[in-house]
C-alpha atoms as a PDB file:
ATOM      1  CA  UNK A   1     156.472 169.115 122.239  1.00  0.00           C
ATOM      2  CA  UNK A   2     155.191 172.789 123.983  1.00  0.00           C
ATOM      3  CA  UNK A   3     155.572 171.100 127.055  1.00  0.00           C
ATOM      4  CA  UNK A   4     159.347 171.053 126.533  1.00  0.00           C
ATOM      5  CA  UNK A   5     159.765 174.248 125.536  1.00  0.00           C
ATOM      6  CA  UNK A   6     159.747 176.001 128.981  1.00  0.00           C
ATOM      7  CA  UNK A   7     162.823 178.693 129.050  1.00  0.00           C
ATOM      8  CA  UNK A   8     162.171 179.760 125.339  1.00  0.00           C
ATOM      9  CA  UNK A   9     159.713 181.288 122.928  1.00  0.00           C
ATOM     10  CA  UNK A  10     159.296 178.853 120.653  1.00  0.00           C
ATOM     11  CA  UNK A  11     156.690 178.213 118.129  1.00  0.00           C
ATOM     12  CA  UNK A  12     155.722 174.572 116.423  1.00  0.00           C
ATOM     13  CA  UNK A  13     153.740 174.003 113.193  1.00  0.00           C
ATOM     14  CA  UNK A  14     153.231 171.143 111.494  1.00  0.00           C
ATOM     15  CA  UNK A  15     155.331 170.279 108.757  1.00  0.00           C
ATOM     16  CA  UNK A  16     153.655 169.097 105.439  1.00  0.00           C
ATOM     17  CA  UNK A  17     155.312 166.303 103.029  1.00  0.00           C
ATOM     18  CA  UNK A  18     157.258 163.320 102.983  1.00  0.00           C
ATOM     19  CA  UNK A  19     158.766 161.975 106.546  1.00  0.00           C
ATOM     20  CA  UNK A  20     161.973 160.463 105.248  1.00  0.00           C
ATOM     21  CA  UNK A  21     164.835 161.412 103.103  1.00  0.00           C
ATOM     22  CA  UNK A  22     167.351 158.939 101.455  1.00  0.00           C
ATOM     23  CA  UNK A  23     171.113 160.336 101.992  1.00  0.00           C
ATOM     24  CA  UNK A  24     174.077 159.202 100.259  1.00  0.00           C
ATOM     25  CA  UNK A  25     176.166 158.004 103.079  1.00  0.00           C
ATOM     26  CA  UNK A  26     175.894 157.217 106.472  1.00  0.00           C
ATOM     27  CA  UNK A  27     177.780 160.722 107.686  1.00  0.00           C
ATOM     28  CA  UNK A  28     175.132 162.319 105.740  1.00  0.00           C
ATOM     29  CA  UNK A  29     172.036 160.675 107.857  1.00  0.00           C
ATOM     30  CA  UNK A  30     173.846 161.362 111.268  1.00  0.00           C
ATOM     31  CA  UNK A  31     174.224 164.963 110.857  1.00  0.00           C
ATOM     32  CA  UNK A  32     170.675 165.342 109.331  1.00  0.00           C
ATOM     33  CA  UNK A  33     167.775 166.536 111.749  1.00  0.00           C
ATOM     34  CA  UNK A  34     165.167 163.971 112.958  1.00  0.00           C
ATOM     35  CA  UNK A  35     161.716 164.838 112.048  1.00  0.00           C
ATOM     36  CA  UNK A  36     158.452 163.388 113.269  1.00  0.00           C
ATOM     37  CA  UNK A  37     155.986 164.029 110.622  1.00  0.00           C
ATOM     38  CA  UNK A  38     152.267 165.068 111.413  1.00  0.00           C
ATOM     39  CA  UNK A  39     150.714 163.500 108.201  1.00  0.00           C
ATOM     40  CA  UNK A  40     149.887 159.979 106.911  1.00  0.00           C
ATOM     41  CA  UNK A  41     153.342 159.692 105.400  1.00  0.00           C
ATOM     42  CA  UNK A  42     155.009 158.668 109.323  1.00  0.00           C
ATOM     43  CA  UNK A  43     153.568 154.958 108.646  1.00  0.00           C
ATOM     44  CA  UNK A  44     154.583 152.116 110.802  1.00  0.00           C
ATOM     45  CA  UNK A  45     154.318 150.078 107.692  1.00  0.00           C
ATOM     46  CA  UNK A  46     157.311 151.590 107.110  1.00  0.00           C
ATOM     47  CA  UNK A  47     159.365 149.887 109.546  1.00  0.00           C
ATOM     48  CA  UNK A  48     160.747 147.375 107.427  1.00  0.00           C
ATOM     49  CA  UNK A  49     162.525 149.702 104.855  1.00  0.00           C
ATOM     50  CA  UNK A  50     163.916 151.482 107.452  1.00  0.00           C
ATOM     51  CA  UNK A  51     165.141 148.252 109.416  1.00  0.00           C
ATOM     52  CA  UNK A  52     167.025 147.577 106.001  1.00  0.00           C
ATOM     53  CA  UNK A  53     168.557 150.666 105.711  1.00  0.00           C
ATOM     54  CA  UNK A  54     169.372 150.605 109.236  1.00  0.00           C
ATOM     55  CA  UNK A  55     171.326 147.799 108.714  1.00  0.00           C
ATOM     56  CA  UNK A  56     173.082 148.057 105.648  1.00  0.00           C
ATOM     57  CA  UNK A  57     174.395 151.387 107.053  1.00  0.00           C
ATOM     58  CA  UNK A  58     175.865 149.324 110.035  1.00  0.00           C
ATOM     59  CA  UNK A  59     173.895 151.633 112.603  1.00  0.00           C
ATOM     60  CA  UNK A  60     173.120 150.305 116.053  1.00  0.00           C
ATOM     61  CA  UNK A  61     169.658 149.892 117.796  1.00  0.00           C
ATOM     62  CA  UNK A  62     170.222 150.430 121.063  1.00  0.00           C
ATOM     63  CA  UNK A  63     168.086 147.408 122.627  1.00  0.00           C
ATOM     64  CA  UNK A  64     169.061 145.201 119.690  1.00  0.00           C
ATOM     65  CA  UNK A  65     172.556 145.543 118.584  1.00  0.00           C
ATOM     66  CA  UNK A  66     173.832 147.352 121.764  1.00  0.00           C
ATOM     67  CA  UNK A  67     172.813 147.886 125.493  1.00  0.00           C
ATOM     68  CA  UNK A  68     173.543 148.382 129.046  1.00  0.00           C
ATOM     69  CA  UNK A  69     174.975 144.730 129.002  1.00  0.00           C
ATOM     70  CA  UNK A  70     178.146 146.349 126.348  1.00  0.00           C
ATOM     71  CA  UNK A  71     181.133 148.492 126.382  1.00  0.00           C
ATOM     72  CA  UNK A  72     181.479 150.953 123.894  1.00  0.00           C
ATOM     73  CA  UNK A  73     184.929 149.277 122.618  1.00  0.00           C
ATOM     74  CA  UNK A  74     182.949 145.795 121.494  1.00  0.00           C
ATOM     75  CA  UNK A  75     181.134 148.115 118.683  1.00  0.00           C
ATOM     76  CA  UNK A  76     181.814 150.882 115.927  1.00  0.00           C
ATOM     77  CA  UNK A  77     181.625 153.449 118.808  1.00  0.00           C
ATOM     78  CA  UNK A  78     185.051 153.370 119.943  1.00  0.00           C
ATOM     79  CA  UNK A  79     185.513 156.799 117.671  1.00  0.00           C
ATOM     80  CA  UNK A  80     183.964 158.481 120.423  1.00  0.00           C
ATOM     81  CA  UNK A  81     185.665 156.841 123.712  1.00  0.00           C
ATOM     82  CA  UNK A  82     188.356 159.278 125.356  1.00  0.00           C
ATOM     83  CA  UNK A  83     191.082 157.870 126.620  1.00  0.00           C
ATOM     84  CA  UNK A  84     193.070 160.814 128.392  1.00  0.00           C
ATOM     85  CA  UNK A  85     189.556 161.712 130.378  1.00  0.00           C
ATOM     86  CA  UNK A  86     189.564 160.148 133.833  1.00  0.00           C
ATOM     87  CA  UNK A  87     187.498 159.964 137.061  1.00  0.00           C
ATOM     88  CA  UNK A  88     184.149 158.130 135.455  1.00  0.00           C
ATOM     89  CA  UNK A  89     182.041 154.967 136.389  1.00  0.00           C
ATOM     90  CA  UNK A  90     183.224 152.044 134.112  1.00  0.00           C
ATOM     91  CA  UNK A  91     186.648 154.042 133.760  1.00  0.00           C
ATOM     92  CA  UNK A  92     188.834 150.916 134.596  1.00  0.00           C
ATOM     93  CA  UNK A  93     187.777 148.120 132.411  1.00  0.00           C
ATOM     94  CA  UNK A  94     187.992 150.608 129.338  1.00  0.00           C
ATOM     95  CA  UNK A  95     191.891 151.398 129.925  1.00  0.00           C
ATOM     96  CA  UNK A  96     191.838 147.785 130.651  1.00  0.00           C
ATOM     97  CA  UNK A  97     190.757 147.091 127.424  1.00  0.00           C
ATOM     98  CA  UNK A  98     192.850 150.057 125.476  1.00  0.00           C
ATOM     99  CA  UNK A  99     195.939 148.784 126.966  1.00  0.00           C
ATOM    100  CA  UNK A 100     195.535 144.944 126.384  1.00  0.00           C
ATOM    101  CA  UNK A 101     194.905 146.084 122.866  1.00  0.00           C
ATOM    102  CA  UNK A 102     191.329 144.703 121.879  1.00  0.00           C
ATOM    103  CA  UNK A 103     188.163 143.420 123.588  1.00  0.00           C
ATOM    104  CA  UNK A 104     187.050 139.667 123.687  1.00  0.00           C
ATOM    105  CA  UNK A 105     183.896 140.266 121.598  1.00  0.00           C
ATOM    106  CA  UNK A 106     183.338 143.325 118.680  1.00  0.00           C
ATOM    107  CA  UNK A 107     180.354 143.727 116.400  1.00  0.00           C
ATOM    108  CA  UNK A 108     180.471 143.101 112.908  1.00  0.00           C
ATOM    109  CA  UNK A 109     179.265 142.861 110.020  1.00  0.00           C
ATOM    110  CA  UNK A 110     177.645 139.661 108.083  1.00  0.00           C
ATOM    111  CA  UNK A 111     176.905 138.491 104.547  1.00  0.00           C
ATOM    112  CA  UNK A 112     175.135 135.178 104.681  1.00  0.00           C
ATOM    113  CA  UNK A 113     174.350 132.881 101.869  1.00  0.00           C
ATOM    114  CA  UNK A 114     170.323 132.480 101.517  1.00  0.00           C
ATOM    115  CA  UNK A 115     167.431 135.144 101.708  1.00  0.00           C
ATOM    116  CA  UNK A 116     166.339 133.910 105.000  1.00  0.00           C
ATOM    117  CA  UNK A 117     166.221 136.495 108.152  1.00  0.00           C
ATOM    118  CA  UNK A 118     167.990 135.380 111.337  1.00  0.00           C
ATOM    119  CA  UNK A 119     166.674 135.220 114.713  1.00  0.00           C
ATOM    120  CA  UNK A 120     168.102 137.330 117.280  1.00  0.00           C
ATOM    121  CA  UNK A 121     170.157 135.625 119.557  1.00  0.00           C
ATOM    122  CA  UNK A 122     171.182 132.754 116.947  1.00  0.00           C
ATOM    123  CA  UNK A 123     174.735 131.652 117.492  1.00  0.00           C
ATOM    124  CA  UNK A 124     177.760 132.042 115.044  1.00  0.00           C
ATOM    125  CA  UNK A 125     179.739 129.305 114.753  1.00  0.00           C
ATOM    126  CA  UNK A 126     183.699 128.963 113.432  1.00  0.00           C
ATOM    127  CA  UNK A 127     186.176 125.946 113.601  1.00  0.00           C
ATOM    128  CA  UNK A 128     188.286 127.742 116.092  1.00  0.00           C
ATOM    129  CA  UNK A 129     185.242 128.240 118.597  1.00  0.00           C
ATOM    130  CA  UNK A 130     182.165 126.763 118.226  1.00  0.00           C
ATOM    131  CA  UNK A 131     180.284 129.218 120.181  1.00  0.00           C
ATOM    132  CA  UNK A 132     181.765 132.268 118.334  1.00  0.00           C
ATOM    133  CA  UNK A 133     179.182 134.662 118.549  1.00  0.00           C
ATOM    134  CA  UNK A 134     175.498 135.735 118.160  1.00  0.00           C
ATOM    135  CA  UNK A 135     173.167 137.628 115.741  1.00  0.00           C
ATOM    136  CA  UNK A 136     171.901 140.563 117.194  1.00  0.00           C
ATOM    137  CA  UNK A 137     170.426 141.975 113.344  1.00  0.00           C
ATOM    138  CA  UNK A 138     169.373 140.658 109.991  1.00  0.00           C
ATOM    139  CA  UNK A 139     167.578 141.814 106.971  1.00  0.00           C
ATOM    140  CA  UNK A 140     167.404 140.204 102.985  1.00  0.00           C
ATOM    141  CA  UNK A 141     169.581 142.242 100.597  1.00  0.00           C
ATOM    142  CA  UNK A 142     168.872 140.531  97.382  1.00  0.00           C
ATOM    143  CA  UNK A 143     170.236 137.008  97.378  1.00  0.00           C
ATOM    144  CA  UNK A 144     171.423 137.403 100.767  1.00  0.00           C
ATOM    145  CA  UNK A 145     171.350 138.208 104.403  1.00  0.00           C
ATOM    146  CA  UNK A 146     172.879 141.021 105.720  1.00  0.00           C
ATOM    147  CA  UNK A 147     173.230 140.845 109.656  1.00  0.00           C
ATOM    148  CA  UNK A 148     174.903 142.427 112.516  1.00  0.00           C
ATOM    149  CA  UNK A 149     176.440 140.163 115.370  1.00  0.00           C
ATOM    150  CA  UNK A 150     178.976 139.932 118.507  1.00  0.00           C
ATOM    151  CA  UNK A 151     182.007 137.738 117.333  1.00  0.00           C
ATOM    152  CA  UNK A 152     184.681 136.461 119.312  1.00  0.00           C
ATOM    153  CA  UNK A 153     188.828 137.601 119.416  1.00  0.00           C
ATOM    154  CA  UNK A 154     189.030 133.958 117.153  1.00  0.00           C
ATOM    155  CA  UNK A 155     187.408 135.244 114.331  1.00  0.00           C
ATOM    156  CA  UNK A 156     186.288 139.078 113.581  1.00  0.00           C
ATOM    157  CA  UNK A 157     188.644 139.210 110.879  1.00  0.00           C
ATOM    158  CA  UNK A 158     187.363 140.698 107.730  1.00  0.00           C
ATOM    159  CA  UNK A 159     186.660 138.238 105.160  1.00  0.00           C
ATOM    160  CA  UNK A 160     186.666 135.135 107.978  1.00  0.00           C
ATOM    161  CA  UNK A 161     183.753 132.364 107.167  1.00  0.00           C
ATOM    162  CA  UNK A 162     181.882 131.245 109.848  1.00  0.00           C
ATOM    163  CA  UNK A 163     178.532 129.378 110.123  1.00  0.00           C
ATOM    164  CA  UNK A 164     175.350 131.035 111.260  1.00  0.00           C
ATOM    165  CA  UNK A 165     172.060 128.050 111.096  1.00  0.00           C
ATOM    166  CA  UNK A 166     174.004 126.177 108.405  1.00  0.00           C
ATOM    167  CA  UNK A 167     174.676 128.825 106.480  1.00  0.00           C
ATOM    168  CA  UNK A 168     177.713 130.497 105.113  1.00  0.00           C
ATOM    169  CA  UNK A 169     178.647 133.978 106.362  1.00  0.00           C
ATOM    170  CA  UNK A 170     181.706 136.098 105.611  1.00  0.00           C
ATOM    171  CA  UNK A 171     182.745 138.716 108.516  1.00  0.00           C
ATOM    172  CA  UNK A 172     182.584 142.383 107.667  1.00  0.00           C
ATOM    173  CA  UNK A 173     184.168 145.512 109.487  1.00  0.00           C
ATOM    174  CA  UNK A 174     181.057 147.929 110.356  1.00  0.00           C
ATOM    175  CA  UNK A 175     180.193 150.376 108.972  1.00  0.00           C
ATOM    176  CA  UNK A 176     179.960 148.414 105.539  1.00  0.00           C
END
């Protein structure tokens, strides 16, 4: 970290205790600081619990549930798009998009039946379209699956079934 510090006098010690903190909602973990901890509690064993958590907060991984290869509008970050602000790269297909209403794809939520985990990539099917979408996230909650995935226009409605590896899922808005 000193070697970032270059226009300020700044001082670092370590900090001594737990690496994590459980908030109450998801504003909560957003607005708290992100702290790298020096000390045998910053465990990758860890990873799990926080995938989990990750998830059933709705928040993206960028390289998982979002990249380079989406526009903000297909996910829960449309709160921060700005549609009076012109003059940017990728300005036209997003008032494209505003003024048509929707997107052909959003991200949502999913509760599947079973305590299996889901690939990445597996596809979402739904009567209407049988190619509906993909799983981009998925973690056991109990006595199901909780996942993440890109559904089509056809059916991101809350509470839609769909099929994900012949298994029952019910759409959810994100966050949960």
């Amino acid at each position: 970290l000193e070697r970032y510090a270059v226009m300020d006098d700044v001082t670092f010690e370590p900090i001594v205790g737990p690496a994590h903190q459980i908030w109450e909602n998801p504003v909560e973990a957003w607005r708290a600081p992100i702290l790298e901890g020096l000390n045998d509690h910053s465990r990758d064993d860890r990873e799990p619990q926080v995938e989990h958590m990750r998830i059933r907060a709705g928040f993206l991984r960028y390289g998982v549930d979002v990249g380079e290869e989406n526009f903000p509008f297909e996910t829960p970050l449309t709160q921060f798009l700005d549609y009076g602000k012109g003059c940017y790269v990728g300005q036209e297909p997003v008032f494209r998009v505003h003024a048509q209403g929707n997107s052909a794809k959003t991200l949502r939520g999913l509760v599947v039946d079973g305590q299996a985990p889901l690939a990445h990539g597996v596809q979402i099917k739904h009567p209407a379209k049988e190619n509906a979408g993909f799983v981009t996230s998925s973690v056991i909650d109990g006595d199901t699956t909780l996942a993440m995935g890109y559904l089509h226009r056809t059916c991101w409605t809350p509470g839609e079934n769909v099929e994900i590896d012949g298994r029952r899922a019910v759409v959810h808005e994100l966050p949960w």
